[in-house]
N, C-alpha and C. Protein backbone atom coordinates (compact mmCIF):
# COMPACT_ATOMS: atom_id res chain seq x y z
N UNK A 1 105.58 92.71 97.58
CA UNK A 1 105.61 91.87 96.39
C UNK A 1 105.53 92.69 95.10
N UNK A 2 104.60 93.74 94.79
CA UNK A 2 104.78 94.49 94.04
C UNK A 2 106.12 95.03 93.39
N UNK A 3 106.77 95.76 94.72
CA UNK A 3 107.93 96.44 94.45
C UNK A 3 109.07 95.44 93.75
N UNK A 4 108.75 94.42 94.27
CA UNK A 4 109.83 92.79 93.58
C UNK A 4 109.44 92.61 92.13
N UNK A 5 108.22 93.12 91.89
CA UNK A 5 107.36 92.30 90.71
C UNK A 5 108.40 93.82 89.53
N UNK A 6 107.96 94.60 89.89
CA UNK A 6 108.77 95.76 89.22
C UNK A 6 109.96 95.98 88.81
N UNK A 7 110.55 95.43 89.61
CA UNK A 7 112.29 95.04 90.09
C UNK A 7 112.64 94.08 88.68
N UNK A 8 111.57 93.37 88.23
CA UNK A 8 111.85 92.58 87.26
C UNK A 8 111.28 92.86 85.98
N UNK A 9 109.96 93.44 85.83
CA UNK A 9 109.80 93.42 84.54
C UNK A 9 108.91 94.87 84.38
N UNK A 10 109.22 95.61 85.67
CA UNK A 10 109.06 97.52 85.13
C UNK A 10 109.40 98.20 84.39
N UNK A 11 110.62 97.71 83.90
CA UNK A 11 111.04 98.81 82.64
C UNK A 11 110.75 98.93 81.41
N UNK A 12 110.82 99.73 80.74
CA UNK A 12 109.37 99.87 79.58
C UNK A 12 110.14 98.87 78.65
N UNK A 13 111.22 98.81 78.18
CA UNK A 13 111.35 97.82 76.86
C UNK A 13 111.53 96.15 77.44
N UNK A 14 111.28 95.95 78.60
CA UNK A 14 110.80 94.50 79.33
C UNK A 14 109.45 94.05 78.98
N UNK A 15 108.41 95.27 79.51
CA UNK A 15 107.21 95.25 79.38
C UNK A 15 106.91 94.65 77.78
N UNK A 16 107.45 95.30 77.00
CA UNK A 16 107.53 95.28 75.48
C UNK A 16 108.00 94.53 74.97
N UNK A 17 108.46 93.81 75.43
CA UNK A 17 109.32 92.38 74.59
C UNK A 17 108.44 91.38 75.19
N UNK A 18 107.75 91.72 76.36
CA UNK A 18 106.67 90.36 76.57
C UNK A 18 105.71 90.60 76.14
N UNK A 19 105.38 91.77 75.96
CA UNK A 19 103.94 91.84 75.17
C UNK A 19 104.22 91.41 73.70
N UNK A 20 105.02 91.31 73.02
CA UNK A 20 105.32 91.21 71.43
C UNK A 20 105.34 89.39 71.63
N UNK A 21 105.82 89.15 72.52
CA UNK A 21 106.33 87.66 72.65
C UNK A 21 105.04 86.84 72.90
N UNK A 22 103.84 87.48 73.43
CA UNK A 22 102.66 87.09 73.73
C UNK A 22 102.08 86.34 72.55
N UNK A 23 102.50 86.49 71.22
CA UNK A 23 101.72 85.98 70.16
C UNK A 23 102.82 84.95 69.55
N UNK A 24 103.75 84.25 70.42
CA UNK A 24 104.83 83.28 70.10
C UNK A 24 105.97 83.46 69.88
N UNK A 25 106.50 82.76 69.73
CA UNK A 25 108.38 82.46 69.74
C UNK A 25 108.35 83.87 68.87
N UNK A 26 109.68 84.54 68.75
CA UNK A 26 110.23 85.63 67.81
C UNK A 26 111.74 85.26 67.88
N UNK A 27 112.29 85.68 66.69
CA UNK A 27 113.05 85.82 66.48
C UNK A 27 113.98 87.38 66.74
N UNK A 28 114.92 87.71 67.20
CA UNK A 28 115.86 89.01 67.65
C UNK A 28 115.49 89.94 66.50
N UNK A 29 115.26 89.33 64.79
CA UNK A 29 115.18 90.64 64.02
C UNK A 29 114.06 90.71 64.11
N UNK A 30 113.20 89.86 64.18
CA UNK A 30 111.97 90.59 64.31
C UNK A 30 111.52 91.53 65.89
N UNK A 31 112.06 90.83 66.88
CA UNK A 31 112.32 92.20 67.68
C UNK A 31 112.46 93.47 67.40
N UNK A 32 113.27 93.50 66.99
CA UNK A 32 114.41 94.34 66.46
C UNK A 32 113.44 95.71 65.71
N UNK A 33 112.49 94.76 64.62
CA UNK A 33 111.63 95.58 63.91
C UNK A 33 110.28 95.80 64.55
N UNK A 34 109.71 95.08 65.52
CA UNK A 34 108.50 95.82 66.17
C UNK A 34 108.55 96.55 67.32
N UNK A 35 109.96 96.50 67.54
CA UNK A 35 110.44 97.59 68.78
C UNK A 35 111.02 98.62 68.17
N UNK A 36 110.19 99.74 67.94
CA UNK A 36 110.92 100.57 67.39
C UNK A 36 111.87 101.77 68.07
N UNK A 37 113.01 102.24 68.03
CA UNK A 37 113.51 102.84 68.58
C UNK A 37 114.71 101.86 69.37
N UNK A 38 114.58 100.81 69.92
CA UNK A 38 115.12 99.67 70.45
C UNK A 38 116.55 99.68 69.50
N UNK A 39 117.44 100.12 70.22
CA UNK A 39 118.71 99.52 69.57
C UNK A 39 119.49 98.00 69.95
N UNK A 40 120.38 97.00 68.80
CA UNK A 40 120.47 96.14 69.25
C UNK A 40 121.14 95.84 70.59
N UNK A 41 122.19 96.77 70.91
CA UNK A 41 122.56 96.55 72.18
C UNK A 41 121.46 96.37 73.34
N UNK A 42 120.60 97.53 72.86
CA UNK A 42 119.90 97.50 74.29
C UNK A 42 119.02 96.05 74.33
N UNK A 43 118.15 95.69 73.26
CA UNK A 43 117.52 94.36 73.14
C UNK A 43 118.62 93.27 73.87
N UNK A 44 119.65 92.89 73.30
CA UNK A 44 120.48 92.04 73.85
C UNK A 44 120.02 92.13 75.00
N UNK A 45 120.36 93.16 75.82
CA UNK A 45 120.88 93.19 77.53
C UNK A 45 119.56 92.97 78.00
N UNK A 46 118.35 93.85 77.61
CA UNK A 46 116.82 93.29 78.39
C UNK A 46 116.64 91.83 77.36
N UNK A 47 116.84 91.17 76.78
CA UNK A 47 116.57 89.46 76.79
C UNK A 47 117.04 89.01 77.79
N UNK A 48 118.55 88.86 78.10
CA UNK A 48 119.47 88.47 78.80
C UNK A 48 118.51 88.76 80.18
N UNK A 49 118.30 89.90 80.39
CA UNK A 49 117.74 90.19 82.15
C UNK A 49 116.77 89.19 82.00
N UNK A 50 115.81 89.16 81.33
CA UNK A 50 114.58 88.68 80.86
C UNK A 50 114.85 86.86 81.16
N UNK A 51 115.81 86.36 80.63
CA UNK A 51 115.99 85.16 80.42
C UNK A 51 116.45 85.03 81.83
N UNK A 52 117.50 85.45 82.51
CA UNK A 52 118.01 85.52 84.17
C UNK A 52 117.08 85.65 85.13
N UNK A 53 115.52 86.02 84.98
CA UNK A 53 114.63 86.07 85.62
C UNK A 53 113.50 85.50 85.37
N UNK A 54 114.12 84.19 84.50
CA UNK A 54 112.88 82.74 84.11
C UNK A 54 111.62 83.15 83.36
N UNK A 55 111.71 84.90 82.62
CA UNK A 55 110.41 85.10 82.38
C UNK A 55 110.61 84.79 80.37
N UNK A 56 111.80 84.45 79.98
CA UNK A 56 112.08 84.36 78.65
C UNK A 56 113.10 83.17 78.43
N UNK A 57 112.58 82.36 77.75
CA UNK A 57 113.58 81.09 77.16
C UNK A 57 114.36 81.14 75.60
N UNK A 58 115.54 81.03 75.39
CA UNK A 58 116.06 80.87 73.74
C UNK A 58 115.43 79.38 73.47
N UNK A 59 115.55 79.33 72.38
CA UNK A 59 115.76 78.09 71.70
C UNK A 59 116.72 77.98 70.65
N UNK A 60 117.80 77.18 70.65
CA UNK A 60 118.68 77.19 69.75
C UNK A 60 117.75 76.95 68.17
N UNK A 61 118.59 77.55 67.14
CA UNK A 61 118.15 77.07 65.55
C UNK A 61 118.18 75.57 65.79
N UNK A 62 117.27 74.87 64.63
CA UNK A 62 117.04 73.90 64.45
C UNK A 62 118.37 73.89 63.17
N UNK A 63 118.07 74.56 62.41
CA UNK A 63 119.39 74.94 61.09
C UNK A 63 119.06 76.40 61.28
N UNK A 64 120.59 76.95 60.46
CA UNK A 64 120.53 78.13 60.31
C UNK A 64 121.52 78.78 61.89
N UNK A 65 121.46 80.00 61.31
CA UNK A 65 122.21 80.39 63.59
C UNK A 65 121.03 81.57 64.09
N UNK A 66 119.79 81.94 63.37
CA UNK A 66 119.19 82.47 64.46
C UNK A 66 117.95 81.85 65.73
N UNK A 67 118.22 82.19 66.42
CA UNK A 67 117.49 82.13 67.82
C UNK A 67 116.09 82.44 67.95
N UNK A 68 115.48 81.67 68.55
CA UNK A 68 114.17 81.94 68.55
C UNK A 68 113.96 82.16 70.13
N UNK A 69 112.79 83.39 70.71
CA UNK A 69 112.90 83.66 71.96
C UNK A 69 111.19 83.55 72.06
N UNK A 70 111.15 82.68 73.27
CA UNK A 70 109.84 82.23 73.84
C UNK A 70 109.64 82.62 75.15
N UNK A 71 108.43 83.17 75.65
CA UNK A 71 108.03 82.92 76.72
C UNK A 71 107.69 81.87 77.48
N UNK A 72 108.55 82.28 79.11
CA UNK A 72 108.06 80.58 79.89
C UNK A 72 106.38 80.98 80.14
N UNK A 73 106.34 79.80 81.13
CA UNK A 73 105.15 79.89 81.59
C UNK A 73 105.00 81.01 82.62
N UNK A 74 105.89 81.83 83.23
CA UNK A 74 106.06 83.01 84.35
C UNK A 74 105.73 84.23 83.13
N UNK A 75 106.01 83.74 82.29
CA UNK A 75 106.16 85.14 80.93
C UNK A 75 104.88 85.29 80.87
N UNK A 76 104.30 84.46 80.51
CA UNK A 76 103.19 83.96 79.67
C UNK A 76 101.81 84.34 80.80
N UNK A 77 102.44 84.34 81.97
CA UNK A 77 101.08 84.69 83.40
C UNK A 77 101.25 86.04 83.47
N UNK A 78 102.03 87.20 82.64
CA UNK A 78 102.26 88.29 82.29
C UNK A 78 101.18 88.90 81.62
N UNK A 79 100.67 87.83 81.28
CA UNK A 79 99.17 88.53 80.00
C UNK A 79 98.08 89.38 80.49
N UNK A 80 97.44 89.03 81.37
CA UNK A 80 96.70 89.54 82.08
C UNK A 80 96.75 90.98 82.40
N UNK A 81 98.22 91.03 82.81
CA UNK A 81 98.42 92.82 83.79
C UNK A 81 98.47 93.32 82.21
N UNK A 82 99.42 93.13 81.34
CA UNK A 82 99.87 93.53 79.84
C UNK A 82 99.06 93.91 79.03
N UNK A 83 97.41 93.44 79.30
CA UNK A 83 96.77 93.70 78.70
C UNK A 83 96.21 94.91 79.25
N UNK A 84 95.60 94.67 80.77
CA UNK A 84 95.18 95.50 81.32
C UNK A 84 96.08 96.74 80.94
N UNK A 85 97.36 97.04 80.90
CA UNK A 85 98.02 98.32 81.17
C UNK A 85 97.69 98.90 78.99
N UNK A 86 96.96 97.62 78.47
CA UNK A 86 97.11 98.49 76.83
C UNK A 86 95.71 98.67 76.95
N UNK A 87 94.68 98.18 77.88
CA UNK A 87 93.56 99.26 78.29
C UNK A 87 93.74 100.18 78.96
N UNK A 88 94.18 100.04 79.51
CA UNK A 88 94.07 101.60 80.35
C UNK A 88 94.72 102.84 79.57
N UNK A 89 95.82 102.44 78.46
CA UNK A 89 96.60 103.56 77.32
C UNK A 89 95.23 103.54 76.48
N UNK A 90 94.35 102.68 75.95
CA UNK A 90 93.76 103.33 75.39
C UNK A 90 92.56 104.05 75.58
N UNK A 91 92.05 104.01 77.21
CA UNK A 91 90.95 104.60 77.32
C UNK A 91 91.34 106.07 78.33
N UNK A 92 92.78 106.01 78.74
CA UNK A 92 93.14 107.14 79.21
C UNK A 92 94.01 108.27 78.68
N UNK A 93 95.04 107.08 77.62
CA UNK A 93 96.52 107.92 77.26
C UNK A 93 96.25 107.47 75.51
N UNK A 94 95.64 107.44 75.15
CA UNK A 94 95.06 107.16 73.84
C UNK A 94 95.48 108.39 72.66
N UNK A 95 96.26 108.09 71.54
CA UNK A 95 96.06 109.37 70.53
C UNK A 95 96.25 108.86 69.73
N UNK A 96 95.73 109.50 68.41
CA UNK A 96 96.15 108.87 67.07
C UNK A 96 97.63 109.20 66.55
N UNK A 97 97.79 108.23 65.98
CA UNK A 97 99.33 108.39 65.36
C UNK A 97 99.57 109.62 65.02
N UNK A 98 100.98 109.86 65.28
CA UNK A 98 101.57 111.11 64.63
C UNK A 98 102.21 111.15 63.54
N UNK A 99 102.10 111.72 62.64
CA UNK A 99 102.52 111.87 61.25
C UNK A 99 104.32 110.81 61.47
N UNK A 100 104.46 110.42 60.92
CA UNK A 100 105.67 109.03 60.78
C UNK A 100 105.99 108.31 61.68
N UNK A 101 104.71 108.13 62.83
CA UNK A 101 105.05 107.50 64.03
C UNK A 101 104.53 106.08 63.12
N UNK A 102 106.15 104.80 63.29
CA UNK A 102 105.83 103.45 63.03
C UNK A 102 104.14 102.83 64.34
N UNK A 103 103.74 102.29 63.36
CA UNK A 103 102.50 101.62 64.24
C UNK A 103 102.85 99.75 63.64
N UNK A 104 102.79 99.26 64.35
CA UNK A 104 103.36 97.39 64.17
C UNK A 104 102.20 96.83 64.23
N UNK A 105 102.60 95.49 63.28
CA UNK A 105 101.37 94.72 63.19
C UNK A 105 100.86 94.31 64.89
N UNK A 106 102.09 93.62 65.59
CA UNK A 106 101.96 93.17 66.51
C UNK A 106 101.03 93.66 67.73
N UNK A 107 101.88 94.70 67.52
CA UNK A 107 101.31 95.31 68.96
C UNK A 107 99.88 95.94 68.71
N UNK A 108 99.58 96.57 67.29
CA UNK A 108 98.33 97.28 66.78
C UNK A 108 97.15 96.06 66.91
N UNK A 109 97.31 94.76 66.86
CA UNK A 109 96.47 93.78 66.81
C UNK A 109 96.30 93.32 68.16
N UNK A 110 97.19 93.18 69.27
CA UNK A 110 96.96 92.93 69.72
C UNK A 110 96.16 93.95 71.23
N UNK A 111 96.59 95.05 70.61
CA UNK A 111 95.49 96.51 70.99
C UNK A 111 94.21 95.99 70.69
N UNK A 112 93.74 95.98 69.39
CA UNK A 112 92.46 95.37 68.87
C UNK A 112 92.10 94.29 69.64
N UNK A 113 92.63 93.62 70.04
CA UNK A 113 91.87 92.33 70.32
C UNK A 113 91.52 92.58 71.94
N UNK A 114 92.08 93.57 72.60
CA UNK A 114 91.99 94.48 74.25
C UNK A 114 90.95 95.54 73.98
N UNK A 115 90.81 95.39 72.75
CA UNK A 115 89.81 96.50 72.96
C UNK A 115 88.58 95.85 72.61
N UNK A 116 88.03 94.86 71.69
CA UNK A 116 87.15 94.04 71.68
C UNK A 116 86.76 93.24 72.79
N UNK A 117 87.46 92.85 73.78
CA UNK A 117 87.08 92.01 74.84
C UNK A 117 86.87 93.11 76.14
N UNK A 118 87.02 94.38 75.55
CA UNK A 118 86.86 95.52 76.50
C UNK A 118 85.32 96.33 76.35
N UNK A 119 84.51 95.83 75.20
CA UNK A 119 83.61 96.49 74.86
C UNK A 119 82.14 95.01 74.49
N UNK A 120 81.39 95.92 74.07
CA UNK A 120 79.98 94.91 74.41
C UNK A 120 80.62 94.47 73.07
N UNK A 121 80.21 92.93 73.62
CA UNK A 121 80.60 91.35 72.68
C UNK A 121 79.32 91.60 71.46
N UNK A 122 79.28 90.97 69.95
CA UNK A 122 78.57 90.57 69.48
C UNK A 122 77.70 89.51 69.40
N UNK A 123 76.50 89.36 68.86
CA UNK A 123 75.17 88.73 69.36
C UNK A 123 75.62 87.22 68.84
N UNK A 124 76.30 87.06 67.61
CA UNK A 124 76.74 85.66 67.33
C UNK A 124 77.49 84.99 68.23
N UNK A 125 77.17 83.67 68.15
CA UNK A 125 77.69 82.94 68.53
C UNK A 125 79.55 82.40 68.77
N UNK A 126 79.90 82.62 67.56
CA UNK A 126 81.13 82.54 67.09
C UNK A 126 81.61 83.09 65.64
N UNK A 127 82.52 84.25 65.56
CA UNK A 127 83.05 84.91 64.53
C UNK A 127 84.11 84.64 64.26
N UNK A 128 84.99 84.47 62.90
CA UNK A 128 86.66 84.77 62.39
C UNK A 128 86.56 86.09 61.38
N UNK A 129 87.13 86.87 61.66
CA UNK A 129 87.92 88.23 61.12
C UNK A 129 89.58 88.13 60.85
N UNK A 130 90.12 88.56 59.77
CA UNK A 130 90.97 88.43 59.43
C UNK A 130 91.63 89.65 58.85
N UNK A 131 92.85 90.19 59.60
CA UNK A 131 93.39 91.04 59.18
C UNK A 131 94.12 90.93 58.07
N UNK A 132 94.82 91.77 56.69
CA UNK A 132 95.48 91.45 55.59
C UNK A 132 96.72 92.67 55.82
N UNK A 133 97.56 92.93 56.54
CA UNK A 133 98.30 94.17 56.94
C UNK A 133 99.28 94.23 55.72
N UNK A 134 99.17 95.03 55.09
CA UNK A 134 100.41 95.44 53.72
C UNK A 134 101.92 94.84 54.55
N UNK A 135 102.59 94.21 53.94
CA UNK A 135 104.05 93.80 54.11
C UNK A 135 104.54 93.27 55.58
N UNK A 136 103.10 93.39 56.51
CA UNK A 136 103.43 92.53 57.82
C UNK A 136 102.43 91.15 57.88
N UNK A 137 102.12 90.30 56.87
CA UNK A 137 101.33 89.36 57.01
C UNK A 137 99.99 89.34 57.18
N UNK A 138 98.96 88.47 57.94
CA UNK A 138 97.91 87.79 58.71
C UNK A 138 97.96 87.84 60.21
N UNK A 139 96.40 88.22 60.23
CA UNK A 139 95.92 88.12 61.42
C UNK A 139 94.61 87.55 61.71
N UNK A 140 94.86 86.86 62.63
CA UNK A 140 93.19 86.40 63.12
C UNK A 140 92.57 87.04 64.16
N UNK A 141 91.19 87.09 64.02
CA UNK A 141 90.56 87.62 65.61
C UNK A 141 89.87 86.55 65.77
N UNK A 142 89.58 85.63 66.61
CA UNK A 142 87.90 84.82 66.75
C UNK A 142 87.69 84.71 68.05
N UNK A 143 85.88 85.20 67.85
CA UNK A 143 84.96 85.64 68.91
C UNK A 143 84.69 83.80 69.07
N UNK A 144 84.06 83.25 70.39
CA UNK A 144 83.97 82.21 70.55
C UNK A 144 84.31 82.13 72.35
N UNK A 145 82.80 81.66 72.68
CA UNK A 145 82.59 81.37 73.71
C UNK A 145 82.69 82.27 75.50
N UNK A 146 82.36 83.88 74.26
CA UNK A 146 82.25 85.02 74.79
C UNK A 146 83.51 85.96 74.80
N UNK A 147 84.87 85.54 74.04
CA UNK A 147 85.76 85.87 74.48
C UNK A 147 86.74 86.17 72.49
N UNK A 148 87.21 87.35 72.65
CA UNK A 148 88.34 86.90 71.19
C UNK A 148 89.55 86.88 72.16
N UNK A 149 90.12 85.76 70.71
CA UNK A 149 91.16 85.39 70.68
C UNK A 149 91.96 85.63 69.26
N UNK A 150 93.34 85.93 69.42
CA UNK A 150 94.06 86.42 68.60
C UNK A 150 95.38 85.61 67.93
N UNK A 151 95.48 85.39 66.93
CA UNK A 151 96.55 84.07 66.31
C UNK A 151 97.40 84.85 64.92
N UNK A 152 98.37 84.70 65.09
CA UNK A 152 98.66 84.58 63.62
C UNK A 152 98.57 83.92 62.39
N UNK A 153 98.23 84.92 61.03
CA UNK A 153 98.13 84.01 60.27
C UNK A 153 96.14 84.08 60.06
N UNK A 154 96.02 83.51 58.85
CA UNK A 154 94.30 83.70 58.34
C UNK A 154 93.87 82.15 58.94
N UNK A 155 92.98 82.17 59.72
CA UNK A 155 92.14 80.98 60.10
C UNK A 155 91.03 80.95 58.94
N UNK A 156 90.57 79.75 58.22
CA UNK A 156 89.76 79.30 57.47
C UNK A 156 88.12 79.78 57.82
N UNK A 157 87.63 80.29 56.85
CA UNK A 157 86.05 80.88 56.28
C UNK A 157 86.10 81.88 56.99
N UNK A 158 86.58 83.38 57.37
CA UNK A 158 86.52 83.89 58.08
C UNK A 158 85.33 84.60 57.50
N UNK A 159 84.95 85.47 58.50
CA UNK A 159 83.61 85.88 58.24
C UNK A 159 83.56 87.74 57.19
N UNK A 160 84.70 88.35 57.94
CA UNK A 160 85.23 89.61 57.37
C UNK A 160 86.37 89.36 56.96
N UNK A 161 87.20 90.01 56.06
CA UNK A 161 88.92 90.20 55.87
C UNK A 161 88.45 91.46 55.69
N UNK A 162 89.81 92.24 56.48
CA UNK A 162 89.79 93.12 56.23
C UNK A 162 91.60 93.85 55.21
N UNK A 163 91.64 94.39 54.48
CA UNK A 163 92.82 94.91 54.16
C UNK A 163 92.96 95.87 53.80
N UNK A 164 93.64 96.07 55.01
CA UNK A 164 94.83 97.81 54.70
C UNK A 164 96.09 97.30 55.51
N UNK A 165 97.07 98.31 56.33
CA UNK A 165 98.15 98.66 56.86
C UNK A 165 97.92 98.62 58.29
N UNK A 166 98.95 98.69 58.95
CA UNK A 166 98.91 98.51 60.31
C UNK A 166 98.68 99.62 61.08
N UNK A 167 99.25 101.02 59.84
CA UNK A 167 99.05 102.07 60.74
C UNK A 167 97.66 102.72 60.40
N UNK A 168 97.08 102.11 58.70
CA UNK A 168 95.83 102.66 58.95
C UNK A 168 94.85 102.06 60.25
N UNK A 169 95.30 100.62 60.25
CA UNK A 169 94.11 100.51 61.38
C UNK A 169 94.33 100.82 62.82
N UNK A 170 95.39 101.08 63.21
CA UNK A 170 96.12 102.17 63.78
C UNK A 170 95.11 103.02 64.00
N UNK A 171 95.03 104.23 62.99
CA UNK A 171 94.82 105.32 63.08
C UNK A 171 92.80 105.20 63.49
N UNK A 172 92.35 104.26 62.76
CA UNK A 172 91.10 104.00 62.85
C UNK A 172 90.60 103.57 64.21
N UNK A 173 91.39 102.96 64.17
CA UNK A 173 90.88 101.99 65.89
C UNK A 173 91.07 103.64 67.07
N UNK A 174 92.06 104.22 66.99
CA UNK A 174 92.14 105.45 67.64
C UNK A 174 91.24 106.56 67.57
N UNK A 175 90.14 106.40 66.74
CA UNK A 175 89.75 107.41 66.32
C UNK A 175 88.63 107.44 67.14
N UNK A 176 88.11 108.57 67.93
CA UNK A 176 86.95 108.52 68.80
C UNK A 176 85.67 108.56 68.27
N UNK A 177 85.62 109.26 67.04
CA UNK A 177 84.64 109.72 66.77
C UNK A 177 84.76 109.61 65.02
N UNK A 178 83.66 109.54 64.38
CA UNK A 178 82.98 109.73 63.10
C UNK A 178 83.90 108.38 62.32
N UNK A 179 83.72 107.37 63.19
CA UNK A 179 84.37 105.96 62.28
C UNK A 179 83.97 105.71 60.95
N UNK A 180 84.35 105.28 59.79
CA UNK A 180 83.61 105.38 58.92
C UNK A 180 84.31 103.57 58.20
N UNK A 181 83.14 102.89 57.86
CA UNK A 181 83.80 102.14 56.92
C UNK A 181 82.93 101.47 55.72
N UNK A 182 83.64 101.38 54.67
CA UNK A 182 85.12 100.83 54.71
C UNK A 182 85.91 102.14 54.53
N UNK A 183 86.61 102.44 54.09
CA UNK A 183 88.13 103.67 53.49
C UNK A 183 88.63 103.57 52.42
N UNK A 184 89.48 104.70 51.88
CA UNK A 184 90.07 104.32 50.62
C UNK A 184 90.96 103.28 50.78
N UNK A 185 91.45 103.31 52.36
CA UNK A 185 93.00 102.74 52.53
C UNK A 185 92.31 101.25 53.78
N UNK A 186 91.25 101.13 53.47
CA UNK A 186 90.82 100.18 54.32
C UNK A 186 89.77 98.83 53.65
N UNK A 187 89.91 98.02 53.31
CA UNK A 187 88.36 97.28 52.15
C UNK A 187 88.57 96.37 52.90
N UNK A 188 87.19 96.20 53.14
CA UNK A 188 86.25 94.83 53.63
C UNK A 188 85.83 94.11 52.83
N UNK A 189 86.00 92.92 53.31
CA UNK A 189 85.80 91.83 52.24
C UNK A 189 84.41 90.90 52.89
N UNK A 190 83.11 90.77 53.05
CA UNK A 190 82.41 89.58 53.47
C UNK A 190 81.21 90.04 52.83
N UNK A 191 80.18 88.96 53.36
CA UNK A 191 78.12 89.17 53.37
C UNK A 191 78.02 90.34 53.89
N UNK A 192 77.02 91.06 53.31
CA UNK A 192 76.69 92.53 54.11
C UNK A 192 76.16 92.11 55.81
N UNK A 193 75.40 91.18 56.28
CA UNK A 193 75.10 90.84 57.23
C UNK A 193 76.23 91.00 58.63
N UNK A 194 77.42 90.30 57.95
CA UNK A 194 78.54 90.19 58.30
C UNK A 194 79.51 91.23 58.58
N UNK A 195 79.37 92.00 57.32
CA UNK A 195 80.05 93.47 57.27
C UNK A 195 79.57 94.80 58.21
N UNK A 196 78.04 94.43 58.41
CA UNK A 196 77.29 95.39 59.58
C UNK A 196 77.54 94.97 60.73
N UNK A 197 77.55 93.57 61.14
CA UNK A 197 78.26 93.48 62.76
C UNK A 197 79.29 94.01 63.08
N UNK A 198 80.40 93.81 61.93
CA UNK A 198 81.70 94.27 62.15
C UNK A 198 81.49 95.66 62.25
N UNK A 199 80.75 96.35 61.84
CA UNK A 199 80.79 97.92 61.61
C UNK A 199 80.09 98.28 63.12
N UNK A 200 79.20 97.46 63.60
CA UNK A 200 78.69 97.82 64.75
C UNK A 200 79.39 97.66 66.19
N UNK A 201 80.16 96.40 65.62
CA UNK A 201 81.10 96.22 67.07
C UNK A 201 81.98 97.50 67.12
N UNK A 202 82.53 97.53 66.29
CA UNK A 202 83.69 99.19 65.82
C UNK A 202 83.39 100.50 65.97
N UNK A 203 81.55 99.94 66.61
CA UNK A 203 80.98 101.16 66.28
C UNK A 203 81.32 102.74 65.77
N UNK A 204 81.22 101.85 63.91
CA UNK A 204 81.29 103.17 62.86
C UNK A 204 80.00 102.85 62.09
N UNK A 205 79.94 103.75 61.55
CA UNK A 205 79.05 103.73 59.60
C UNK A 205 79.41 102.92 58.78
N UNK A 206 78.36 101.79 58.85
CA UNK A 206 78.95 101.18 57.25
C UNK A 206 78.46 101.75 55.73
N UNK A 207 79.06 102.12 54.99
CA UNK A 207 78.34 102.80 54.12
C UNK A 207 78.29 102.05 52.99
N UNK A 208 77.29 102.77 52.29
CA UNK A 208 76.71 101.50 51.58
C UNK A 208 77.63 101.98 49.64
């Protein structure tokens, strides 16, 4: 069963179009732009496999002619291993960015949110954190009922915002050692109360 399971969605830019698809419908250009390196031919042909093997659905435009691409429910039972395999890159095959290596909102957040449910939970009850990524939108994290969960877009009263870039937090979240926050290229926005959990889950320095 394995070797079947592979047969279908082993190849690395498969893997990668369901993990991006994990956070909802996309559209081909936005493919296009969080797959980097991905040329359009090749995207075409892994949707197409993708869609021929029930693990990806189109949806025609409502107006307009682009396409929106969703995961079925076979896609979507993908999460689990997908995650597991962006733990195991970061606690085995882990490095910080390389000088002009693109880092994506998508995939950088949803690293974060594998690596929070990978490490000791915070003592509250229920948290919202909110990412502010320069020129790629909103992000949500919320802790709740032992578990984060990850959404697009700012969920209401969050407890931190944080804003910088995708590749600074990128580079931060990678960093093993001497975390420091906030940054020049990083500002936190909440209650100091608030701002020290966050600093403790991340375990860095919050400085004062």
């Amino acid at each position: 069963m394995m070797a079947r399971a592979l047969e279908l969605v082993g190849e690395r830019w498969s893997l990668l179009i369901v993990r991006d698809l994990l956070l909802g419908p996309r559209r081909f250009t936005d493919l296009v732009k969080s797959l980097e390196n991905i040329t359009p031919t090749r995207l075409t042909s892994r949707l197409r496999q993708l869609e021929a093997t029930g693990l990806v659905t189109r949806e025609p435009p409502a107006s307009g002619r682009e396409v929106w691409y969703r995961l079925t429910d076979a896609g979507q039972a993908l999460q689990p291993a997908i995650e597991a395999l962006i733990l195991w890159g970061l606690q085995f095959a882990w490095e910080r960015p390389r000088p002009g290596e693109g880092a994506h909102a998508a995939s950088t957040m949803i690293g974060t949110k594998v690596w929070l449910n990978a490490h000791p939970k915070p003592r509250a009850g229920s948290l919202v954190w909110v990412w502010r990524l320069q020129g790629e939108g909103a992000y949500s994290l919320q802790f709740e009922n032992g578990t984060w969960e990850l959404t697009p877009g700012e969920l209401s009263a969050p407890d931190v915002i944080v804003d910088t870039s995708a590749g600074q937090w990128a580079e931060f979240l990678t960093s093993a050692e001497d975390r420091k926050l906030p940054g020049p290229e990083l500002i936190l926005t909440g209650r100091r109360p608030a701002l020290a959990t966050f600093a403790r889950v991340f375990q860095a320095e919050l400085e004062r």
